[in-house]
Protein backbone atom coordinates (compact mmCIF):
# COMPACT_ATOMS: atom_id res chain seq x y z
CA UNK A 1 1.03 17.25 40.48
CA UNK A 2 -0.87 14.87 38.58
CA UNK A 3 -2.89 13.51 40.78
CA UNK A 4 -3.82 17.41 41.60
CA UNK A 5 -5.21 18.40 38.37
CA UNK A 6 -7.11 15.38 38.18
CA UNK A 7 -8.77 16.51 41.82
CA UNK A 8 -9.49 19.58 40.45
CA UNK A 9 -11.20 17.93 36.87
CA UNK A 10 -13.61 15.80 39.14
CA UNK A 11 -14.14 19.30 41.29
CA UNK A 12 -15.11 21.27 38.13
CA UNK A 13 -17.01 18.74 36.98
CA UNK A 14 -18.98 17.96 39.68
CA UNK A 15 -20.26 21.68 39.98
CA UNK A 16 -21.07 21.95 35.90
CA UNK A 17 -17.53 24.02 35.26
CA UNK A 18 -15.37 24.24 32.20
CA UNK A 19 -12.44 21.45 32.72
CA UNK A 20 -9.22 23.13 31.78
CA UNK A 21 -7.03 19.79 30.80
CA UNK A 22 -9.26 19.06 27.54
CA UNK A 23 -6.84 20.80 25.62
CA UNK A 24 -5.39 19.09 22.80
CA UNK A 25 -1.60 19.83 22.63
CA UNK A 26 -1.12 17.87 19.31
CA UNK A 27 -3.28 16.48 16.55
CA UNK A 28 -2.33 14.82 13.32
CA UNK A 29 -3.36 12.96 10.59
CA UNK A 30 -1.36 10.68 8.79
CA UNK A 31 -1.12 7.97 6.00
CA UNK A 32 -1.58 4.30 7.38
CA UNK A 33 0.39 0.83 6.57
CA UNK A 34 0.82 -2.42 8.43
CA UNK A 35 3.18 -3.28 10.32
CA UNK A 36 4.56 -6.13 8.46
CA UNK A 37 5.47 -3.24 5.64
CA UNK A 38 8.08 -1.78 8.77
CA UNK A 39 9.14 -5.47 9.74
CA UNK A 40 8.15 -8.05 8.81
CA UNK A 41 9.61 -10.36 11.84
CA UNK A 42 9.16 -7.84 14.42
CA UNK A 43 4.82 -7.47 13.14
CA UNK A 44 4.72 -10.65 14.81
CA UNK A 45 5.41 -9.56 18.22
CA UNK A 46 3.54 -6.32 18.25
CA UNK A 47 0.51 -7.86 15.93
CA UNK A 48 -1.49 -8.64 18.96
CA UNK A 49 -1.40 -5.19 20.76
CA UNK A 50 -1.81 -1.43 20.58
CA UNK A 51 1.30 -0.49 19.78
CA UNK A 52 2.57 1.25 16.26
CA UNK A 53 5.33 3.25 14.53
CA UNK A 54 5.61 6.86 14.20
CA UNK A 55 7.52 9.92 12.78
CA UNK A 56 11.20 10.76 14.75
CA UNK A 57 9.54 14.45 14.49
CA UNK A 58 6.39 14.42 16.61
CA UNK A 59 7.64 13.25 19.17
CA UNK A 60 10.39 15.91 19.47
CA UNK A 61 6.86 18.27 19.48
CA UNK A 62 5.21 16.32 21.45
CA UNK A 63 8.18 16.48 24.35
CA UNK A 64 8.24 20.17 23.33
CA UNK A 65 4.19 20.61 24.50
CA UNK A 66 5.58 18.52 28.05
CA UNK A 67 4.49 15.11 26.77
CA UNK A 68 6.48 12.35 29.39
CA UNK A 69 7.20 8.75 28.20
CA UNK A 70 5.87 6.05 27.75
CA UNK A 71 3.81 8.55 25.28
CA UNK A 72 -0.08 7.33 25.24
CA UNK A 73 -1.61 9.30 22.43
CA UNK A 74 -5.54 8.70 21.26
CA UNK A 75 -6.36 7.39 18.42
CA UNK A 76 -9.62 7.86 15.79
CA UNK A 77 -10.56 8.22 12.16
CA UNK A 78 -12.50 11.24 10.65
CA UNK A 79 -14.89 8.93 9.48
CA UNK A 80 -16.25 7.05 12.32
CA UNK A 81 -16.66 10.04 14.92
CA UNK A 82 -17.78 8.54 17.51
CA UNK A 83 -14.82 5.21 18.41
CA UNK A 84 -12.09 6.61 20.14
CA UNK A 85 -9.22 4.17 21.33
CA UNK A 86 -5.67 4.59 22.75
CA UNK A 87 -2.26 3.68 21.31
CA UNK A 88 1.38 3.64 22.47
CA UNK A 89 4.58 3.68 20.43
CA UNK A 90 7.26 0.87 19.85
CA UNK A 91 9.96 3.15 17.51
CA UNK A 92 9.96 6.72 16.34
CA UNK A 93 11.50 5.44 13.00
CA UNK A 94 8.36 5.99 10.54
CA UNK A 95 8.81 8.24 7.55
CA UNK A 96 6.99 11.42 7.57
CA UNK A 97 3.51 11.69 8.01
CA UNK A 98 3.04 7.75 8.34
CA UNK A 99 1.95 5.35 10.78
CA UNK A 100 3.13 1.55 10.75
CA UNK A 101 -0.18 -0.04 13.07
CA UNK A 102 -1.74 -3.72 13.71
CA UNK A 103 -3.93 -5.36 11.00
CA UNK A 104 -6.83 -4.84 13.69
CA UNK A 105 -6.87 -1.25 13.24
CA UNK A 106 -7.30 -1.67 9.69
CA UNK A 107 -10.57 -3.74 10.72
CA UNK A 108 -11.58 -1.79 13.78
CA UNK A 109 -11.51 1.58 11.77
CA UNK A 110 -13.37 0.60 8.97
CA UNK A 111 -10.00 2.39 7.13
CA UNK A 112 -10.35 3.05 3.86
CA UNK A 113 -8.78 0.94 1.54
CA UNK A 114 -7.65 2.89 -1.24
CA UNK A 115 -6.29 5.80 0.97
CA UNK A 116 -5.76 4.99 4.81
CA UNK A 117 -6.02 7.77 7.30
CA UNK A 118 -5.73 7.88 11.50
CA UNK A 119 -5.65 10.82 13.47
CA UNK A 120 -3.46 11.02 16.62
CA UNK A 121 -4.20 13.27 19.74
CA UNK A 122 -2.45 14.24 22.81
CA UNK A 123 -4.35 15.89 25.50
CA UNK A 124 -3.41 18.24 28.33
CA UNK A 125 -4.46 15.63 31.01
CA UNK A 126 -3.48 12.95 33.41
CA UNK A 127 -3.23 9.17 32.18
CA UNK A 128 -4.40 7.03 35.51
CA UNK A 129 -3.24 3.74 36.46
CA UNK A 130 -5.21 1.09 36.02
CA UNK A 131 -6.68 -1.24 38.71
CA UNK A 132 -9.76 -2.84 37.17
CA UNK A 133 -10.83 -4.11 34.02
CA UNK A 134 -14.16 -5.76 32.75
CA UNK A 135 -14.17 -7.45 29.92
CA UNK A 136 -16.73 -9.33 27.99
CA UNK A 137 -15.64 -12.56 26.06
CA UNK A 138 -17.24 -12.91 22.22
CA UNK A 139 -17.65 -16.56 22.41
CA UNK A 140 -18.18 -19.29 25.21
CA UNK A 141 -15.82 -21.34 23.16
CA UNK A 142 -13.18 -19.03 24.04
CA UNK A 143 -13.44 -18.94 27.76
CA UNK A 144 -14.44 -22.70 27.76
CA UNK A 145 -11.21 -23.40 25.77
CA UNK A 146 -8.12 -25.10 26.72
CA UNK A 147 -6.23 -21.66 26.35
CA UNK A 148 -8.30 -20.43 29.35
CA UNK A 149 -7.36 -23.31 32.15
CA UNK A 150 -4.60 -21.04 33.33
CA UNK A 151 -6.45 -17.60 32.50
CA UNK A 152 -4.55 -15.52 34.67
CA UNK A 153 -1.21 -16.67 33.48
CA UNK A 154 -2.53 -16.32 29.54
CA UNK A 155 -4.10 -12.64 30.55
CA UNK A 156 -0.73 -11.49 32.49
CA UNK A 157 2.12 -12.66 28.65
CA UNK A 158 -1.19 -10.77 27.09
CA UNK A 159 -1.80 -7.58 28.82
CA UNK A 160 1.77 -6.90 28.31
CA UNK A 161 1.56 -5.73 25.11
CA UNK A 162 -0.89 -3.49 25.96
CA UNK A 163 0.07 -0.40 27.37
CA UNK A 164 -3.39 0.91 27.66
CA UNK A 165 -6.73 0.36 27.44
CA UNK A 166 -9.98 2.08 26.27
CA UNK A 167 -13.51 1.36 26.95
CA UNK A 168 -15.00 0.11 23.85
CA UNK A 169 -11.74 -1.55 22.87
CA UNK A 170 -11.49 -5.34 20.89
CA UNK A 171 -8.98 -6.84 23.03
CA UNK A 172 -7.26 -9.49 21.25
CA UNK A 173 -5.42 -12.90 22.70
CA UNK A 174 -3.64 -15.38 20.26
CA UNK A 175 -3.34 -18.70 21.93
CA UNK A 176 -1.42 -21.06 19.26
CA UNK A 177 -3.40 -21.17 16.19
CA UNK A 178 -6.48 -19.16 17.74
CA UNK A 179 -7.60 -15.97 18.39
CA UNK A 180 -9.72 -15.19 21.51
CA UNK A 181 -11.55 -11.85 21.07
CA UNK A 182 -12.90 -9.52 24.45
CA UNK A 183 -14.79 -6.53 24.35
CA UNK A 184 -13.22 -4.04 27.85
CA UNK A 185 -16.75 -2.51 28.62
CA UNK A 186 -15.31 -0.91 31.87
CA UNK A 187 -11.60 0.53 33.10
CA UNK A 188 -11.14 2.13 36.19
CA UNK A 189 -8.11 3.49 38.10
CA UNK A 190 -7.36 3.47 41.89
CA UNK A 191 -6.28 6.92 41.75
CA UNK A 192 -10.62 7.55 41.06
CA UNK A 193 -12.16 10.03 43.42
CA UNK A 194 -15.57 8.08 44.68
CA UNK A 195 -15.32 5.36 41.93
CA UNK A 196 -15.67 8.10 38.98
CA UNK A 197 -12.84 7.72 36.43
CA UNK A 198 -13.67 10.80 34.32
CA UNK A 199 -11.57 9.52 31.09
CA UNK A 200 -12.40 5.87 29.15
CA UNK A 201 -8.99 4.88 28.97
CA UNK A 202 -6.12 3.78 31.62
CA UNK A 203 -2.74 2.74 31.69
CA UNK A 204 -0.93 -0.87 31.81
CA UNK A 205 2.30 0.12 32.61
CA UNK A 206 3.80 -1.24 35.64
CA UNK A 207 0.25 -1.55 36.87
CA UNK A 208 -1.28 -4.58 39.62
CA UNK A 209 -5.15 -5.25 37.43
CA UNK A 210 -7.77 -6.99 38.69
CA UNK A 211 -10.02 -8.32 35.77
CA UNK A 212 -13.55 -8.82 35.76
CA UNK A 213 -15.37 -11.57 33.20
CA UNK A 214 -18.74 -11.04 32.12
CA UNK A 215 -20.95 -13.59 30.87
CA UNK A 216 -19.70 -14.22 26.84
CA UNK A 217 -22.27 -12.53 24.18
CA UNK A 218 -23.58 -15.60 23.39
CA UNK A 219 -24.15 -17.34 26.96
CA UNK A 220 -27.49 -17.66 27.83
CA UNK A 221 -29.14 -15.32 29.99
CA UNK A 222 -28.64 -16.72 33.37
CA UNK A 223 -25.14 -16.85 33.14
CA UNK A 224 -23.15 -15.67 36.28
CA UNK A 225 -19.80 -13.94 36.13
CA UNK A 226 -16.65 -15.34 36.72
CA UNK A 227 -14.61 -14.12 39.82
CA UNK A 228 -11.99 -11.13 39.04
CA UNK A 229 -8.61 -12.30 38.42
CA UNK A 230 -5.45 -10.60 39.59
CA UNK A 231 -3.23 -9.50 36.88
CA UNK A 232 -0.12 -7.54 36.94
CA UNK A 233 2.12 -5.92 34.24
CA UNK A 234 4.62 -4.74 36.03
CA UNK A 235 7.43 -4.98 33.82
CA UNK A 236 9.58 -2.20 32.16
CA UNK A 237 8.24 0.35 29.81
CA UNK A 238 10.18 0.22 26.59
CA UNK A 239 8.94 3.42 24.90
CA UNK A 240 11.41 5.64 26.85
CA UNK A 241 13.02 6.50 23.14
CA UNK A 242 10.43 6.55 21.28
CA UNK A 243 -16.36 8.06 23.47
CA UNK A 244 -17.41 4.35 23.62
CA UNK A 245 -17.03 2.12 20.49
CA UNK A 246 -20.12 1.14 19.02
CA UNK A 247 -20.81 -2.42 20.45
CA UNK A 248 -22.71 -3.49 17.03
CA UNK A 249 -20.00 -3.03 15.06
CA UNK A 250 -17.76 -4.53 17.24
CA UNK A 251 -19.81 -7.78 17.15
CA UNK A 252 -19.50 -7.40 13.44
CA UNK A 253 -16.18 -7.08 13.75
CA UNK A 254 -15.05 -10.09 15.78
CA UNK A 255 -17.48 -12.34 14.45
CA UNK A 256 -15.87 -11.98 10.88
CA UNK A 257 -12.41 -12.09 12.12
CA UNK A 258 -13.00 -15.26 14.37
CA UNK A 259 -14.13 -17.08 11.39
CA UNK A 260 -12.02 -16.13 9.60
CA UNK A 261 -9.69 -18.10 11.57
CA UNK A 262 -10.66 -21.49 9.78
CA UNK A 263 -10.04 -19.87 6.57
CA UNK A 264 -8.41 -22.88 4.36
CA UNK A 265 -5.00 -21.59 5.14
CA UNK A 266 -1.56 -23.17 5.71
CA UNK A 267 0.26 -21.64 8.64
CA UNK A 268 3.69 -23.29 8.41
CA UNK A 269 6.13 -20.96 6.82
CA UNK A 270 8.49 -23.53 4.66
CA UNK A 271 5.49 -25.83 3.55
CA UNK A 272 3.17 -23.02 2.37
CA UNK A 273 6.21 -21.38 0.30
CA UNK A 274 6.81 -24.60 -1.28
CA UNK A 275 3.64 -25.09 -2.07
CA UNK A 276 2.80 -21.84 -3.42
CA UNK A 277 5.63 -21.92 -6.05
CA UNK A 278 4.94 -25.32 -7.22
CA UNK A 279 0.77 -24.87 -7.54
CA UNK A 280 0.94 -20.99 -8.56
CA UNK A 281 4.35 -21.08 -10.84
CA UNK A 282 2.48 -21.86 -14.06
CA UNK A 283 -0.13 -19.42 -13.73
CA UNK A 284 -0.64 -16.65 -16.75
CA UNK A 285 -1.47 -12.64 -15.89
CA UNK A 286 -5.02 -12.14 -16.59
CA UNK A 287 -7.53 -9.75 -15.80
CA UNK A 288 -10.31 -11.08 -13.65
CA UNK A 289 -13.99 -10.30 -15.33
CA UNK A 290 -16.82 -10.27 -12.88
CA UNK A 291 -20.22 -11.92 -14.11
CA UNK A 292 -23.02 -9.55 -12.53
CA UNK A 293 -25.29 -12.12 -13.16
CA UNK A 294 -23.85 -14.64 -10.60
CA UNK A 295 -23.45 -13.64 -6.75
CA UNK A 296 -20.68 -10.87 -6.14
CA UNK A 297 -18.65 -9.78 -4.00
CA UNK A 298 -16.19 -6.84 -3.17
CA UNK A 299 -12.35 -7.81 -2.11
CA UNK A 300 -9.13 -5.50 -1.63
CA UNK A 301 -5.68 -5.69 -2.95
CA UNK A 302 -3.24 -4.96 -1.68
CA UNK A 303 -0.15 -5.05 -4.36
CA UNK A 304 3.81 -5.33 -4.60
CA UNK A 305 4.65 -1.33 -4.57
CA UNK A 306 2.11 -0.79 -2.27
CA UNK A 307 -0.42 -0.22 -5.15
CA UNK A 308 -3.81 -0.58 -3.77
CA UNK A 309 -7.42 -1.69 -5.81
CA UNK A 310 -10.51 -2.70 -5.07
CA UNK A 311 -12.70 -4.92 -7.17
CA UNK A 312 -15.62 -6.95 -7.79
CA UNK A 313 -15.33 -10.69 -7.88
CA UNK A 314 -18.11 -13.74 -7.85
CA UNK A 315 -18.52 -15.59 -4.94
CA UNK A 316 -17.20 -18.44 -7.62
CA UNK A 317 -14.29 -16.61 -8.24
CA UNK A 318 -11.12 -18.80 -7.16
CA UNK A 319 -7.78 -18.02 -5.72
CA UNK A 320 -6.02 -18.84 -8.91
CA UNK A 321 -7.87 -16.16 -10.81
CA UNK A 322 -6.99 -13.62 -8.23
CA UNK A 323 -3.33 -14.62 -8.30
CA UNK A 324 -3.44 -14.12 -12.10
CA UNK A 325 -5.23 -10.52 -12.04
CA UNK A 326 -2.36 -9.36 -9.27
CA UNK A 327 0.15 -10.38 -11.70
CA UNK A 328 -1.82 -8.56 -14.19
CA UNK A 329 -2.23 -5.79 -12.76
CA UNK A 330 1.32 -5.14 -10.97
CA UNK A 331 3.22 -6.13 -13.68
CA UNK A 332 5.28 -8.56 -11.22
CA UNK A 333 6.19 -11.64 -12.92
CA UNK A 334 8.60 -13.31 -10.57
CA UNK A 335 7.39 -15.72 -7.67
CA UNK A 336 4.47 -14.36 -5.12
CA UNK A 337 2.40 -15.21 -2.50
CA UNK A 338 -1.48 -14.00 -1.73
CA UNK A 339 -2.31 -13.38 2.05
CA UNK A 340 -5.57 -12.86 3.22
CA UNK A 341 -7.07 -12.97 6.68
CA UNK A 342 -6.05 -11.90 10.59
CA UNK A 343 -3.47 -12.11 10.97
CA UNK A 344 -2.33 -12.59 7.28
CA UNK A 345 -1.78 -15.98 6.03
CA UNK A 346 -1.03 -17.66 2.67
CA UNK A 347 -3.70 -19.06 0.35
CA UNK A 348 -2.11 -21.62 -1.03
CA UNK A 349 -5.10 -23.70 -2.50
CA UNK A 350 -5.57 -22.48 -6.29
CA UNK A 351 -8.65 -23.78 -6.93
CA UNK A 352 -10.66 -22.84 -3.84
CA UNK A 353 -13.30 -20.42 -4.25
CA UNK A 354 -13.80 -17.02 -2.23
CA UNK A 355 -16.51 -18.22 -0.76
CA UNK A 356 -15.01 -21.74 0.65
CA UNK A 357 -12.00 -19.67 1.78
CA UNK A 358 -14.48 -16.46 3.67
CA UNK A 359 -12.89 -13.87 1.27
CA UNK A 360 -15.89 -12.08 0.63
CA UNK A 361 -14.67 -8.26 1.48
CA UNK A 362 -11.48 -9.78 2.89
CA UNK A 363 -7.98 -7.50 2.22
CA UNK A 364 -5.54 -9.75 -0.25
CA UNK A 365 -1.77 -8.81 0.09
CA UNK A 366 0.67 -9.80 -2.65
CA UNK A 367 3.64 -10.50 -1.48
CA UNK A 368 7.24 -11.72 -3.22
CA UNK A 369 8.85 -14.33 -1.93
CA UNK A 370 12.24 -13.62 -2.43
């Protein structure tokens, strides 16, 4: 039946008709929070995928408009028309109206920080299998890196938490303390009628890929491709209960984030708690004052109570003075953390400056630590 409608899509559109399964059977918009606000040991799993949280009560409507699971719903942000991407579900468990979604989105949506919004859409239309990918690595470092001696094995534990894909996406793979960025610049399903996949976007589920390396963006010209490599993520789907990106931003995007990976950051979990209480535990509230006459700089709070602000900061400016304006400002006087960075980690170096640790426009989360 599927497969039918989608014969008749390619018909119509081959002879300049009306398509008939554009219609969108649900839209939404809805408040946005990170993941690590639904839980906090679960983020970790999902951090590096397209998968959120939603509202127990959309998807009874969206089973009520004939919606069948694993539920593959689009994804975009009033703001920035013209980036579409594609997003499954982990749990229907969200409260009302709210979305629980992976740091990246945050980034990739350019989401507001004071108020953040997403809109989900389900269409009236088949979801193809995919067979093919082609991807385009952001760095030769990445592809040249030790991660990458066993690339099929890395991409087949890293497509599975991907249960779809969307041309224009930033595909994301953590190897230990690293994060490898890709941009897909092509899907395409085996169920296409003369190689013409009339939607951007495929499924992962239970699916045999073949995946296609371009040269990285910063190769030199003559480059060749690497061979395809056969992936497959056939495994169960666990959701049974529950137009093109623009390629300059997404440079912009995964340049800052993969610097942002040698942020001066402590990533074991005991060591940077102990060290946070004994360098921040003396530390008075105080409200930070900007000098306009030195370089500035924008960064986002984040606060305990989910209180959000923005404000202005020298490039001078150093972590200790940001810890004391977030006590200021929340009023919390027991024991915190700051996190800054994707994914988050703890600044745990009072003195450094925002610009030794890349903070400039970063998002800072305040965090207890009880």
């Amino acid at each position: 039946a599927v497969f039918g409608r989608y014969t008749r899509f390619i018909e119509q559109t081959l002879q300049s008709q009306p398509t008939d399964i554009e219609t969108v059977i649900f839209e939404k918009e809805y408040n946005v929070r990170a993941l690590h606000e639904w839980d906090e040991k679960k983020a970790v799993e999902y951090e590096y995928g397209n998968r959120i949280i939603a509202p127990a009560q959309d998807f009874n409507i969206l089973i009520a408009n004939g919606m069948t699971t694993p539920i593959i719903l689009q994804v975009s942000n009033a703001a920035l028309p013209n980036k579409r991407s594609h997003c499954s579900v982990i749990e229907w468990t969200a409260p009302t109206d709210t979305l629980y979604v992976p740091s990246w989105m945050f980034f990739d949506f350019l989401l507001d920080d004071e108020t953040p919004k997403l809109t989900l859409r389900a269409y009236e239309r088949p979801l193809l299998k995919g067979s093919y990918l082609q991807i385009e690595p952001f760095f030769s470092k990445s592809v040249e890196s030790e991660a990458f001696k066993d690339a099929q094995k890395l991409l087949e534990l890293s497509l599975k938490k991907y249960q779809c894909l969307t041309t224009g996406d930033l595909l994301r793979i953590q190897h230990e303390d690293t994060v490898h960025m890709f941009e897909v610049k092509d899907v395409l399903s085996a169920q296409s009628l003369a190689g013409v996949t009339p939607f951007d976007v495929v499924s992962l589920v239970n699916v045999d890929v073949a995946v296609d390396f371009l040269p990285p963006k910063d190769a030199p010209p003559q480059a060749t491709n690497a061979p395809p490599a056969a992936i497959s993520t056939a495994a169960p789907a666990d959701d049974a209960d529950g137009d093109d990106g623009d390629v300059d931003d997404n440079e912009k995007v995964a340049e800052k984030q993969f610097v942002g990976v040698g942020q001066r950051l402590n990533d074991d979990a005991t060591d940077t708690k102990q060290k946070s209480m004994q360098a921040f535990a003396e530390i008075e509230s105080a409200e930070i004052v900007c000098d306009t006459t030195l370089k500035t700089t924008k960064i986002q709070m984040i606060l305990i109570g989910n209180k959000r602000e923005t404000i202005n900061v020298n490039m001078s400016t150093t972590v200790q003075q940001i810890y004391a304006h977030a006590k200021f400002v929340s009023g919390y006087e027991k024991a915190f953390q700051l996190l800054a960075g994707f994914p988050p980690k703890v600044l745990t170096e009072p003195d450094a400056t925002v610009e030794e640790c890349q903070l400039s426009g970063a998002r800072i989360t305040q965090k207890t630590l009880e």
